[in-house]
PDB file of N, CA and C in Angstrom:
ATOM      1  N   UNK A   1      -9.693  22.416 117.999  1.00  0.00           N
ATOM      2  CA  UNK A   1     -10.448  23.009 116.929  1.00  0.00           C
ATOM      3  C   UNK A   1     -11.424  24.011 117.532  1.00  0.00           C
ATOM      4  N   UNK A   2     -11.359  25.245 116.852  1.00  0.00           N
ATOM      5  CA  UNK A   2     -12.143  25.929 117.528  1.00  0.00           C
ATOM      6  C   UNK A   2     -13.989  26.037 117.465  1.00  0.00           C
ATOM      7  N   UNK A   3     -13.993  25.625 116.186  1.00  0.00           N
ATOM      8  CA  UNK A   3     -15.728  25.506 115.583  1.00  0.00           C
ATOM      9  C   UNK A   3     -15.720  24.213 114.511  1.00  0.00           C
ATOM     10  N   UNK A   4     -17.184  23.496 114.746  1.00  0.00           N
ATOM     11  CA  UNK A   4     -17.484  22.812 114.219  1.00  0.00           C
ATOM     12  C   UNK A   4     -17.985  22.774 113.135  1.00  0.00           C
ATOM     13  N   UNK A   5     -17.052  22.146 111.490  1.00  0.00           N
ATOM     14  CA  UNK A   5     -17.556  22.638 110.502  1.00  0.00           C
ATOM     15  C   UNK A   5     -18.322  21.551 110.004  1.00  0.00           C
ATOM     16  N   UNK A   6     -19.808  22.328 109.685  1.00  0.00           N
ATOM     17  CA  UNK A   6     -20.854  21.563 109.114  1.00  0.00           C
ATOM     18  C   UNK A   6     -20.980  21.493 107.454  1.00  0.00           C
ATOM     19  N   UNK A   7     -20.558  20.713 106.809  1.00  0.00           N
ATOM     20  CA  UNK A   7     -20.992  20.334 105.190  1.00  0.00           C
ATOM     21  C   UNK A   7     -22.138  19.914 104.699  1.00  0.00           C
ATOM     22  N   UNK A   8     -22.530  20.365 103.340  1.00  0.00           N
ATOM     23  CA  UNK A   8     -23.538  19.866 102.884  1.00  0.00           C
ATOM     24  C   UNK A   8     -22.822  18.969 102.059  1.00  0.00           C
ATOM     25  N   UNK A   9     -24.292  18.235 101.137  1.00  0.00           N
ATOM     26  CA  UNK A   9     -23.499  17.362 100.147  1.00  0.00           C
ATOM     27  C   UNK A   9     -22.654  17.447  98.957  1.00  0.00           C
ATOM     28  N   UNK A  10     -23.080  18.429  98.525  1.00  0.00           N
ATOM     29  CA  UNK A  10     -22.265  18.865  96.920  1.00  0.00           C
ATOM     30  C   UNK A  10     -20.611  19.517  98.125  1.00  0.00           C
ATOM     31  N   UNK A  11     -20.646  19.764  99.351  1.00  0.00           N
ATOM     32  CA  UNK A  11     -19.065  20.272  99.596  1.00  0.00           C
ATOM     33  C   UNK A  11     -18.445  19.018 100.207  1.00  0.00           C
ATOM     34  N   UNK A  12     -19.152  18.138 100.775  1.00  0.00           N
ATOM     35  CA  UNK A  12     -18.783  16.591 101.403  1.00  0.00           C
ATOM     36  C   UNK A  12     -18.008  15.894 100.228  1.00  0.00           C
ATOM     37  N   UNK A  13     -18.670  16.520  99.104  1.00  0.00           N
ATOM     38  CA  UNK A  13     -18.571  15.372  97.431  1.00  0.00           C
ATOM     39  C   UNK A  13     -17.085  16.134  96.907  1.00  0.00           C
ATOM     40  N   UNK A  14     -17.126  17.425  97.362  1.00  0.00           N
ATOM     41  CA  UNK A  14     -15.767  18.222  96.922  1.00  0.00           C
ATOM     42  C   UNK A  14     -14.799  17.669  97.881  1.00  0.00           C
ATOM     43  N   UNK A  15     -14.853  17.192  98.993  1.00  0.00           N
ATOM     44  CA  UNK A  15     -13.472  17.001  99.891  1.00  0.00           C
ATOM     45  C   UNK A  15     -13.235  15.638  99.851  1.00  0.00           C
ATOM     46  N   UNK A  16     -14.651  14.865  99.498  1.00  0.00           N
ATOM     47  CA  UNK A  16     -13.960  13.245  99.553  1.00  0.00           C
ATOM     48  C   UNK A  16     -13.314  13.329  98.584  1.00  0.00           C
ATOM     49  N   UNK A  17     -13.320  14.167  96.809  1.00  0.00           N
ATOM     50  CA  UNK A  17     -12.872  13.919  95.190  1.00  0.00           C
ATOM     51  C   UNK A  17     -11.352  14.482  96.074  1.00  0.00           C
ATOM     52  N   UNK A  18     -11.519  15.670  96.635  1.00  0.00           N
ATOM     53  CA  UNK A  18      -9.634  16.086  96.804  1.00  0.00           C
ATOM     54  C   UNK A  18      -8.779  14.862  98.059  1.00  0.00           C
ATOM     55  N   UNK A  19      -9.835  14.458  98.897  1.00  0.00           N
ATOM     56  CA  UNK A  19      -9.456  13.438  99.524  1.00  0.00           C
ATOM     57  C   UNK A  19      -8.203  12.534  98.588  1.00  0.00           C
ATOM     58  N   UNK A  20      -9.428  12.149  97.688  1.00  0.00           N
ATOM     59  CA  UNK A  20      -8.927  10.634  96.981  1.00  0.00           C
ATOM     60  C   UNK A  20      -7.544  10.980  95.850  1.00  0.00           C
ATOM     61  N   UNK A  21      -8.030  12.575  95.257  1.00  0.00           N
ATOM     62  CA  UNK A  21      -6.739  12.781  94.749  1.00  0.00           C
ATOM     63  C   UNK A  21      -5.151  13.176  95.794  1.00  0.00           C
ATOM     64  N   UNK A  22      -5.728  13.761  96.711  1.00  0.00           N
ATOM     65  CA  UNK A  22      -4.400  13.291  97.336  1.00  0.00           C
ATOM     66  C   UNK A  22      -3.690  12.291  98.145  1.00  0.00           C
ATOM     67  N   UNK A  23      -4.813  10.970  98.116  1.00  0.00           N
ATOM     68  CA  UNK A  23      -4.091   9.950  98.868  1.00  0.00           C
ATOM     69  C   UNK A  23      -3.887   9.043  97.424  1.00  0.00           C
ATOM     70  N   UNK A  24      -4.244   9.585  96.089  1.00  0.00           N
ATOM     71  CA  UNK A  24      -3.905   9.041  94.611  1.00  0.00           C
ATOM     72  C   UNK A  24      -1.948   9.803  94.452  1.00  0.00           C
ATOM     73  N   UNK A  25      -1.758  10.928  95.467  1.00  0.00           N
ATOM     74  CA  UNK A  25      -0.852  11.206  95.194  1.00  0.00           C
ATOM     75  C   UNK A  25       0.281  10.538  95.883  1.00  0.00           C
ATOM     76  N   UNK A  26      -0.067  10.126  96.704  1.00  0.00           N
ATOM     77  CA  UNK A  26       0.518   9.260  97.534  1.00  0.00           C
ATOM     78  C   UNK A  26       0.666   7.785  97.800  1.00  0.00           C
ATOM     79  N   UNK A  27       0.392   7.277  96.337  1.00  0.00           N
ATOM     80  CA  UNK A  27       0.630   5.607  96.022  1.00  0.00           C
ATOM     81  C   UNK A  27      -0.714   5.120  96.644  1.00  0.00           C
ATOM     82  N   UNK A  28      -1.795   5.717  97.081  1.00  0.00           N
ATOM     83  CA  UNK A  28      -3.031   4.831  97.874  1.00  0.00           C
ATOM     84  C   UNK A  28      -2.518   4.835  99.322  1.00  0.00           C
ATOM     85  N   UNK A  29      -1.618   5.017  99.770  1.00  0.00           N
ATOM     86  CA  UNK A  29      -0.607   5.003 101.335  1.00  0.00           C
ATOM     87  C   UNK A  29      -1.740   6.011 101.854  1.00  0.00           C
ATOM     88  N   UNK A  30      -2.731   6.157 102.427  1.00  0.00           N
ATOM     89  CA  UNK A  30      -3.700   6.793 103.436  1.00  0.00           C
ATOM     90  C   UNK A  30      -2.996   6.972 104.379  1.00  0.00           C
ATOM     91  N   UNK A  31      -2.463   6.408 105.016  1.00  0.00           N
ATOM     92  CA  UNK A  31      -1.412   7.170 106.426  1.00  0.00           C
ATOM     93  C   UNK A  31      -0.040   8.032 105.983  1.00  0.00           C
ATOM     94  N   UNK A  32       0.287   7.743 105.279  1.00  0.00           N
ATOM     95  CA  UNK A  32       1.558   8.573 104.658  1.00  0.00           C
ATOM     96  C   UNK A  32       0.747  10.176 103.779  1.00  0.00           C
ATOM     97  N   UNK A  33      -0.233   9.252 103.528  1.00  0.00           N
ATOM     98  CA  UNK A  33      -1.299  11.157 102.829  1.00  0.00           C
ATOM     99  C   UNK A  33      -1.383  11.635 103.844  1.00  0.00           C
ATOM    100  N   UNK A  34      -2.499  10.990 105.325  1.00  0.00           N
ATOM    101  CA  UNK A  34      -2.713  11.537 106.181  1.00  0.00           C
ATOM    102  C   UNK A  34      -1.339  12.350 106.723  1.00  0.00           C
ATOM    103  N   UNK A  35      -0.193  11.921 107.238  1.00  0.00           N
ATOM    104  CA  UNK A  35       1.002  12.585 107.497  1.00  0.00           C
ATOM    105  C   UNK A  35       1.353  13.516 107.061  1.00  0.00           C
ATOM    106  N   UNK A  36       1.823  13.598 105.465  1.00  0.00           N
ATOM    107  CA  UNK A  36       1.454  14.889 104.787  1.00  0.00           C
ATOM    108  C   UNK A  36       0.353  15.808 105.030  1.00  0.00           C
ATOM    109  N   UNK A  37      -0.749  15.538 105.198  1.00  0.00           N
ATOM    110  CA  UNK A  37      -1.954  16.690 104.975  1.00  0.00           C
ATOM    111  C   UNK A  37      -1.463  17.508 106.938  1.00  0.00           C
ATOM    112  N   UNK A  38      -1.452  16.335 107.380  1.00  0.00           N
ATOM    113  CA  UNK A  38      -0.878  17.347 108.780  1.00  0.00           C
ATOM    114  C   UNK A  38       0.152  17.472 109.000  1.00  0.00           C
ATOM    115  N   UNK A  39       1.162  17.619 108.367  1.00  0.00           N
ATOM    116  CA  UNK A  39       2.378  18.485 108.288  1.00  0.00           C
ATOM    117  C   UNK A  39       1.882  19.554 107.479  1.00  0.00           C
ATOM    118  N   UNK A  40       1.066  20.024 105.998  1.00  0.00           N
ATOM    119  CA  UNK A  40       0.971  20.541 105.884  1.00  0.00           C
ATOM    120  C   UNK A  40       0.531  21.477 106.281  1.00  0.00           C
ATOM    121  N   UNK A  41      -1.314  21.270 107.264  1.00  0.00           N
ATOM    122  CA  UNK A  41      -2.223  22.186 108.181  1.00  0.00           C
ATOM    123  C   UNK A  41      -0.856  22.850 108.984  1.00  0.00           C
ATOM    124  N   UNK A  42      -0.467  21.836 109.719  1.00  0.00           N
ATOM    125  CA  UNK A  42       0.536  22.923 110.631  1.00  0.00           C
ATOM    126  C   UNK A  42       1.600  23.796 110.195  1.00  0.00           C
ATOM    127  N   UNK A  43       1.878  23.551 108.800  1.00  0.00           N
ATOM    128  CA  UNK A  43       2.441  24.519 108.252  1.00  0.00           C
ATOM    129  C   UNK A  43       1.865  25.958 108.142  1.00  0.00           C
ATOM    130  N   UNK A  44       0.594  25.826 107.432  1.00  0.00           N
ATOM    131  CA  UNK A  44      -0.261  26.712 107.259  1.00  0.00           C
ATOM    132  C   UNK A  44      -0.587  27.579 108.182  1.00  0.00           C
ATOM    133  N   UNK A  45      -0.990  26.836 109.282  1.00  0.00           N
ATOM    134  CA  UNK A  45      -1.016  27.365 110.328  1.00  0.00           C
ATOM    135  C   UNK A  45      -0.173  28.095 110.785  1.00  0.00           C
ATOM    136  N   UNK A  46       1.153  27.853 110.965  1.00  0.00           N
ATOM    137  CA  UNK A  46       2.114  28.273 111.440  1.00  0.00           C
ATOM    138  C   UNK A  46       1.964  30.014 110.938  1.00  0.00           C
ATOM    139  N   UNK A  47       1.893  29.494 109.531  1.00  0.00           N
ATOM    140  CA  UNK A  47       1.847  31.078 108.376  1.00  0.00           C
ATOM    141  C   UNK A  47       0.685  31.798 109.518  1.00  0.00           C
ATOM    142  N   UNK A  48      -0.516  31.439 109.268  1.00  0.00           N
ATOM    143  CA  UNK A  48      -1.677  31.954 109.525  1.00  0.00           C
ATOM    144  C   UNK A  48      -1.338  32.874 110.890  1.00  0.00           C
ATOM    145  N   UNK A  49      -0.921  32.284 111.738  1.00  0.00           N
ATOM    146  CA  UNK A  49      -0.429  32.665 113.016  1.00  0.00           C
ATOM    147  C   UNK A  49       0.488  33.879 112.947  1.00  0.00           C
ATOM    148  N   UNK A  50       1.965  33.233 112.285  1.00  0.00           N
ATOM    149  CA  UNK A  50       2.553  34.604 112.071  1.00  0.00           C
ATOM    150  C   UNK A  50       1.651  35.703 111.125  1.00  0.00           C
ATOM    151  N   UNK A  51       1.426  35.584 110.489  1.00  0.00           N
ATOM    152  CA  UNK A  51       0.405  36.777 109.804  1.00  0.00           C
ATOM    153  C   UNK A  51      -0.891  37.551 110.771  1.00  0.00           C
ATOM    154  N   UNK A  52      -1.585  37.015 111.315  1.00  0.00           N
ATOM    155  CA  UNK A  52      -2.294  37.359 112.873  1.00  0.00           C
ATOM    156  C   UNK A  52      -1.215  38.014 113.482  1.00  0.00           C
ATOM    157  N   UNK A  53      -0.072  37.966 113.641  1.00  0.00           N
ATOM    158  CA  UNK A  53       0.807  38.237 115.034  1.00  0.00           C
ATOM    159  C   UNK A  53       1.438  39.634 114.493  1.00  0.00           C
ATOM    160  N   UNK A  54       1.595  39.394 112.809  1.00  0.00           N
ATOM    161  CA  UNK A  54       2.191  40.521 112.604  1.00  0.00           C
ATOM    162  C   UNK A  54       1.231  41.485 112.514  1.00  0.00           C
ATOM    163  N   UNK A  55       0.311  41.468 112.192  1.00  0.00           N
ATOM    164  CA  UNK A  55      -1.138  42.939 112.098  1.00  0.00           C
ATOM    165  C   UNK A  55      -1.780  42.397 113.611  1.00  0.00           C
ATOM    166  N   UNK A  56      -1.368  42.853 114.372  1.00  0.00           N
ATOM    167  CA  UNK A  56      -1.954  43.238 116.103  1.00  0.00           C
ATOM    168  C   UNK A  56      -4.017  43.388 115.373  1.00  0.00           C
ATOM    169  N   UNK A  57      -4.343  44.014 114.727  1.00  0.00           N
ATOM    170  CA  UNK A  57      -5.345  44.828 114.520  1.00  0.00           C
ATOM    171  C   UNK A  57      -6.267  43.533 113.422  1.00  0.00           C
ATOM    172  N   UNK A  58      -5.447  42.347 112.783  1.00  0.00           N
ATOM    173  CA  UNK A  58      -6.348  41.869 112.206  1.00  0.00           C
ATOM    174  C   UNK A  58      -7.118  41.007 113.167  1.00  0.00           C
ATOM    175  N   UNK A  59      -8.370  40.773 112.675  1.00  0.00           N
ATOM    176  CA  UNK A  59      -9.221  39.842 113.026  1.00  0.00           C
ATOM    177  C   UNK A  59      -9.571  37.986 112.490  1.00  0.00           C
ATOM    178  N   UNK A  60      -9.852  37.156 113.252  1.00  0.00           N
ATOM    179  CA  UNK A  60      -9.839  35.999 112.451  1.00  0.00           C
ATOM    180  C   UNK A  60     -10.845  36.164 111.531  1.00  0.00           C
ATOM    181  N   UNK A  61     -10.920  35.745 110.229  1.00  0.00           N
ATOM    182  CA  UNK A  61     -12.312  35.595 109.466  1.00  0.00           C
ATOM    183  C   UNK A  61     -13.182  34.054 108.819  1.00  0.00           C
ATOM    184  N   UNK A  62     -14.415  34.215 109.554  1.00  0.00           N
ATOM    185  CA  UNK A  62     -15.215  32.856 109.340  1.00  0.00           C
ATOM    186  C   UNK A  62     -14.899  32.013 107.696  1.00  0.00           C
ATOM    187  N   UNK A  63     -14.221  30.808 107.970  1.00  0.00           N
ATOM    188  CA  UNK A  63     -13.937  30.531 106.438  1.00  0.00           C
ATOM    189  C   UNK A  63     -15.273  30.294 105.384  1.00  0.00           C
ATOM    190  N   UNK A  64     -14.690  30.583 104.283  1.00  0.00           N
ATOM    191  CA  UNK A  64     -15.726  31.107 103.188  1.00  0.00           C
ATOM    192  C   UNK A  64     -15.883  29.834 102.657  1.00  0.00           C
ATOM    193  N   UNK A  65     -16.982  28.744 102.632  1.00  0.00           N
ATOM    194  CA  UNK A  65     -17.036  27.500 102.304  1.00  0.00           C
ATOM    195  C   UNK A  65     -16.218  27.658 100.187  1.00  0.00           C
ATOM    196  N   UNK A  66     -17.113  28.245  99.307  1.00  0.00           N
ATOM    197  CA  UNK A  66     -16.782  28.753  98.358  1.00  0.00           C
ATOM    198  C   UNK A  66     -14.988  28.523  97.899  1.00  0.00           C
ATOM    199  N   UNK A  67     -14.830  29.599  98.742  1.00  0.00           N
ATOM    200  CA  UNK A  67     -12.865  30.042  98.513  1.00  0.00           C
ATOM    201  C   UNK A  67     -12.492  28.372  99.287  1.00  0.00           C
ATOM    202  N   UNK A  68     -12.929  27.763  99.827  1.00  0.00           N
ATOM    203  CA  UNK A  68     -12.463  26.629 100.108  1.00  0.00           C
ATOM    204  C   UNK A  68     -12.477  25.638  99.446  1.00  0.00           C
ATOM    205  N   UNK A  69     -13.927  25.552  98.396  1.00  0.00           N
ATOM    206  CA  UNK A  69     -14.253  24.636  97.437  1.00  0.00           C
ATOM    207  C   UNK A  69     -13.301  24.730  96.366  1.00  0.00           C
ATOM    208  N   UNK A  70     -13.138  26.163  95.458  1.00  0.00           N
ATOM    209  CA  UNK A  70     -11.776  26.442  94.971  1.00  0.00           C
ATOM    210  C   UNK A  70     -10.900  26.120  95.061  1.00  0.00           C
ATOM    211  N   UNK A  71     -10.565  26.127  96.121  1.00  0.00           N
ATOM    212  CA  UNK A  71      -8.960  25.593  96.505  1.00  0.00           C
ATOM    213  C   UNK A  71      -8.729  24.270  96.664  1.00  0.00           C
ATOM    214  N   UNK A  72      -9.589  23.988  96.992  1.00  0.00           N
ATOM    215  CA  UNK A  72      -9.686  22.043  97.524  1.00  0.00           C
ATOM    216  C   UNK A  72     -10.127  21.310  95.835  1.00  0.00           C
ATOM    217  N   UNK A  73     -10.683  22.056  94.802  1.00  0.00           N
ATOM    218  CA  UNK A  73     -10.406  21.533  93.565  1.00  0.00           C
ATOM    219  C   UNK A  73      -9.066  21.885  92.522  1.00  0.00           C
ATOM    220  N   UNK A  74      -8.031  22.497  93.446  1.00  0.00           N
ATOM    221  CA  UNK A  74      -6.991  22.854  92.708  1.00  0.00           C
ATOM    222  C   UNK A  74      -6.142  21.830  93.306  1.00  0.00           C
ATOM    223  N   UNK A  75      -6.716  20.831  94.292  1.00  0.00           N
ATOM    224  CA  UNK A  75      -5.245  20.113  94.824  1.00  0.00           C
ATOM    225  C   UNK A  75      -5.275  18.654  94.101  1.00  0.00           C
TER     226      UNK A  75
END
């Protein structure tokens, strides 16, 4: 990991609620969620990477807590 991400409470309160809905998606099975969620990161990643690789010229950008809160209440 490259940087250490620090949360406050109202974004701690957003990742435990998507936490619980996706190990709700997964019968309560916490290791079978966990499995999924990192197959997924490395999916993502994978993207993220090829997309970096294909623009030589882009730069990484510091994630936007916000666009994360968004997204982590759509799952």
């Amino acid at each position: 990991m490259d940087q250490i991400v620090r949360l406050n409470s109202r974004e701690e309160a957003v990742l435990d609620d998507a936490a619980d809905r996706f190990i709700a998606r997964h019968k309560g099975d916490v290791r079978k969620a966990l499995k999924a969620m990192m197959v997924t990161n490395a999916d993502l990643n994978d993207q993220l990477e090829r997309i970096i690789s294909a623009r030589p010229g882009a730069r990484r950008r510091v994630p936007d807590p916000t666009r994360i809160e968004r997204q982590l209440s759509m799952i």
